[in-house]
Protein backbone atom coordinates (compact mmCIF):
# COMPACT_ATOMS: atom_id res chain seq x y z
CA UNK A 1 0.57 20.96 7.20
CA UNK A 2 3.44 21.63 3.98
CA UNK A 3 5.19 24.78 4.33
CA UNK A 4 4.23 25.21 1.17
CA UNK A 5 0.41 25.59 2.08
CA UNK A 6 1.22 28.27 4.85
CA UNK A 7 1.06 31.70 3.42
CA UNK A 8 3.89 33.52 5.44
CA UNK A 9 3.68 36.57 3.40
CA UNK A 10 1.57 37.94 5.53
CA UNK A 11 4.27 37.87 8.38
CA UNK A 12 7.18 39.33 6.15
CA UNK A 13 7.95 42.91 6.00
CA UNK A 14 9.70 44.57 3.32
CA UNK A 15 12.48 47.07 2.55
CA UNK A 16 13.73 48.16 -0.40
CA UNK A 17 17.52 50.12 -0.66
CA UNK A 18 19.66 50.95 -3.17
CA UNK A 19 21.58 48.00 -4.90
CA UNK A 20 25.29 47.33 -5.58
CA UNK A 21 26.03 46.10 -8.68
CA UNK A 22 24.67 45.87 -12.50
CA UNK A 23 22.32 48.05 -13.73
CA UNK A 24 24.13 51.26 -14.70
CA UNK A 25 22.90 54.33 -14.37
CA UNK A 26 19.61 52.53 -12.69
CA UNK A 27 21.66 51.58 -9.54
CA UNK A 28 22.08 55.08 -8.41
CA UNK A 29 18.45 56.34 -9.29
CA UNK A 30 16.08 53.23 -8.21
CA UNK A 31 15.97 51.53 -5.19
CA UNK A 32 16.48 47.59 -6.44
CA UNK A 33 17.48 46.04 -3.45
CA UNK A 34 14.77 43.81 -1.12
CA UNK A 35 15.72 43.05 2.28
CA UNK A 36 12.90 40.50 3.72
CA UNK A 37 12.02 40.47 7.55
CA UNK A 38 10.51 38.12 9.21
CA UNK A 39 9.43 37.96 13.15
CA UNK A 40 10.17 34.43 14.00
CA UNK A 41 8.87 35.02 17.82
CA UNK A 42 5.75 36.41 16.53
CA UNK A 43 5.17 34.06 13.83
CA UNK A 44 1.48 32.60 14.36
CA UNK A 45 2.10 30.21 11.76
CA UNK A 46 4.68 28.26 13.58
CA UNK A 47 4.72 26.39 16.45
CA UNK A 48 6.81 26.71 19.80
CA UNK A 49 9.15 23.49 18.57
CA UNK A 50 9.61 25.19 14.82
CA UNK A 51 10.69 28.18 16.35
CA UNK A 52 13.54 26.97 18.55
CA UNK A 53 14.36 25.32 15.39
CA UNK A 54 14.96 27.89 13.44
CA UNK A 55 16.57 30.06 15.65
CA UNK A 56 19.15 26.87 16.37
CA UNK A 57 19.70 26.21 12.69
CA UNK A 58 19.66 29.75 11.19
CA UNK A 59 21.23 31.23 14.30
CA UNK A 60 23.55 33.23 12.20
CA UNK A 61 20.63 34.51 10.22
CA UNK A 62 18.56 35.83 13.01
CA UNK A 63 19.44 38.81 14.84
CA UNK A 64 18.84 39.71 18.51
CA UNK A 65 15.18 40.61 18.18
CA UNK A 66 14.19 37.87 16.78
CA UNK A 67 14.12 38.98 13.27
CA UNK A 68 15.04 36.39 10.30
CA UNK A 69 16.74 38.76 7.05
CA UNK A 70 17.15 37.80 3.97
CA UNK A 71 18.22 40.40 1.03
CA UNK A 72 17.94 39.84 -2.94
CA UNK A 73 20.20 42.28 -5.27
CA UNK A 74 20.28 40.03 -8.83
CA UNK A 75 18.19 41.42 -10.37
CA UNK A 76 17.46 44.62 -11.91
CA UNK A 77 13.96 45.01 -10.98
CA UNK A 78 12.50 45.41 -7.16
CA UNK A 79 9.63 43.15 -8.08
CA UNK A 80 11.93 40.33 -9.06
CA UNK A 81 14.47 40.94 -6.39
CA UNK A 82 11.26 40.51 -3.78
CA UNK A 83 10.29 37.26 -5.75
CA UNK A 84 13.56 36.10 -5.15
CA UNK A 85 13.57 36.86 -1.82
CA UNK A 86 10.83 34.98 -0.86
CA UNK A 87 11.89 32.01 -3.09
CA UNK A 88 15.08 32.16 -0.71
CA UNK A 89 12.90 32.33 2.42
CA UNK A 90 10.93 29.33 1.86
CA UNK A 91 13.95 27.26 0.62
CA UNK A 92 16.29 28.16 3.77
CA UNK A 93 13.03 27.38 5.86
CA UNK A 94 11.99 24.14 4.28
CA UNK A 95 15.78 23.04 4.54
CA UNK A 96 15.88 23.94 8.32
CA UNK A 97 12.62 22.69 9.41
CA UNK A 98 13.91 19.38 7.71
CA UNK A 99 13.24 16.54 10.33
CA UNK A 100 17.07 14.57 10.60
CA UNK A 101 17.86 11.26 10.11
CA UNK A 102 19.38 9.82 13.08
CA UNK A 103 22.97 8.49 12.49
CA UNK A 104 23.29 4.87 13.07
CA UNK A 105 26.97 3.77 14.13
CA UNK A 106 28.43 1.03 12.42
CA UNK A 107 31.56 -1.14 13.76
CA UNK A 108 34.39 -1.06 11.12
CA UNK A 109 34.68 -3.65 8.51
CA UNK A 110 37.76 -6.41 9.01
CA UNK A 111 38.87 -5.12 5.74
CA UNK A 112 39.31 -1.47 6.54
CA UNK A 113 40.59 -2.14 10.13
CA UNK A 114 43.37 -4.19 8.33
CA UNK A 115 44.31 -1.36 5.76
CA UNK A 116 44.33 1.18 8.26
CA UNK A 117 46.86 -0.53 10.54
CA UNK A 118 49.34 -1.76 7.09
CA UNK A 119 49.10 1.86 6.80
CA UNK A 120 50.36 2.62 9.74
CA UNK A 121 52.95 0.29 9.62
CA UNK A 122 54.60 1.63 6.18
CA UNK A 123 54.29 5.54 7.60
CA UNK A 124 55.97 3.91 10.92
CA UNK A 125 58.77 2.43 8.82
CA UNK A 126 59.05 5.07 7.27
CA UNK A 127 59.91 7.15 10.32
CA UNK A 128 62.19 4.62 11.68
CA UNK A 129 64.34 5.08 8.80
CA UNK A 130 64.61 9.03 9.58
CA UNK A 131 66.48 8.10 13.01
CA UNK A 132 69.89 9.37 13.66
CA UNK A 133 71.09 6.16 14.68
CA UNK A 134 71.16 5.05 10.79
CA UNK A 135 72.96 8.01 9.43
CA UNK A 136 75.52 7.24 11.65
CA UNK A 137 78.71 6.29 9.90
């Protein structure tokens, strides 16, 4: 199943605050600000293996309950703050429920082995020359 066929919105709460920012005198008066919740140990929508890999990846995003926040201040309106939010939401999710590629290892080339160590020889000459013995008059 795509992530983008699961409707999460029913799991996410809402919260709107007062926003930072643009918007004049509208920032004091209207609450612009969306934060968006969402229970990722109550989730029904995800399975035991999702959730252990979202609370690896986005470990810095969750907080101690369990709770996955995301906030949206942009714009000046609360609806388009909340679309945003949830744009946000299902781009940090599809990017952390991302299956990874395996890294193959690869032996150095004879080429770059080669340039390395000329390298090292010029930096080592280099040094040589810095000895006291050839300051020595």
């Amino acid at each position: 199943m795509k992530l983008n066929d699961m409707k999460f919105e029913k799991e996410m709460y809402f919260k709107a605050s007062k926003s930072s920012g643009r918007g004049g005198q509208n920032v004091n008066k209207v609450s612009t600000k969306i934060g968006l919740f969402f229970n990722v140990n109550n989730s029904a929508l995800l399975s035991e293996e999702e959730k252990l890999q979202l609370k690896a990846r986005l470990k810095n995003k969750i907080d101690k309950h369990g709770f996955l926040g995301i906030s949206s201040q942009t714009e000046r309106s609360q609806l388009l703050n909340k679309k945003k939010a949830i744009v946000k939401f299902y781009d940090m999710l599809s990017i952390a429920l991302k299956k990874r590629k395996k890294r193959v290892e690869t032996k150095p080339t004879l080429n770059s082995v080669t340039k390395r160590l000329s390298e090292k020889k010029i930096i080592s000459g280099k040094k040589s020359l810095r000895k006291k013995e050839y300051y020595e008059e």
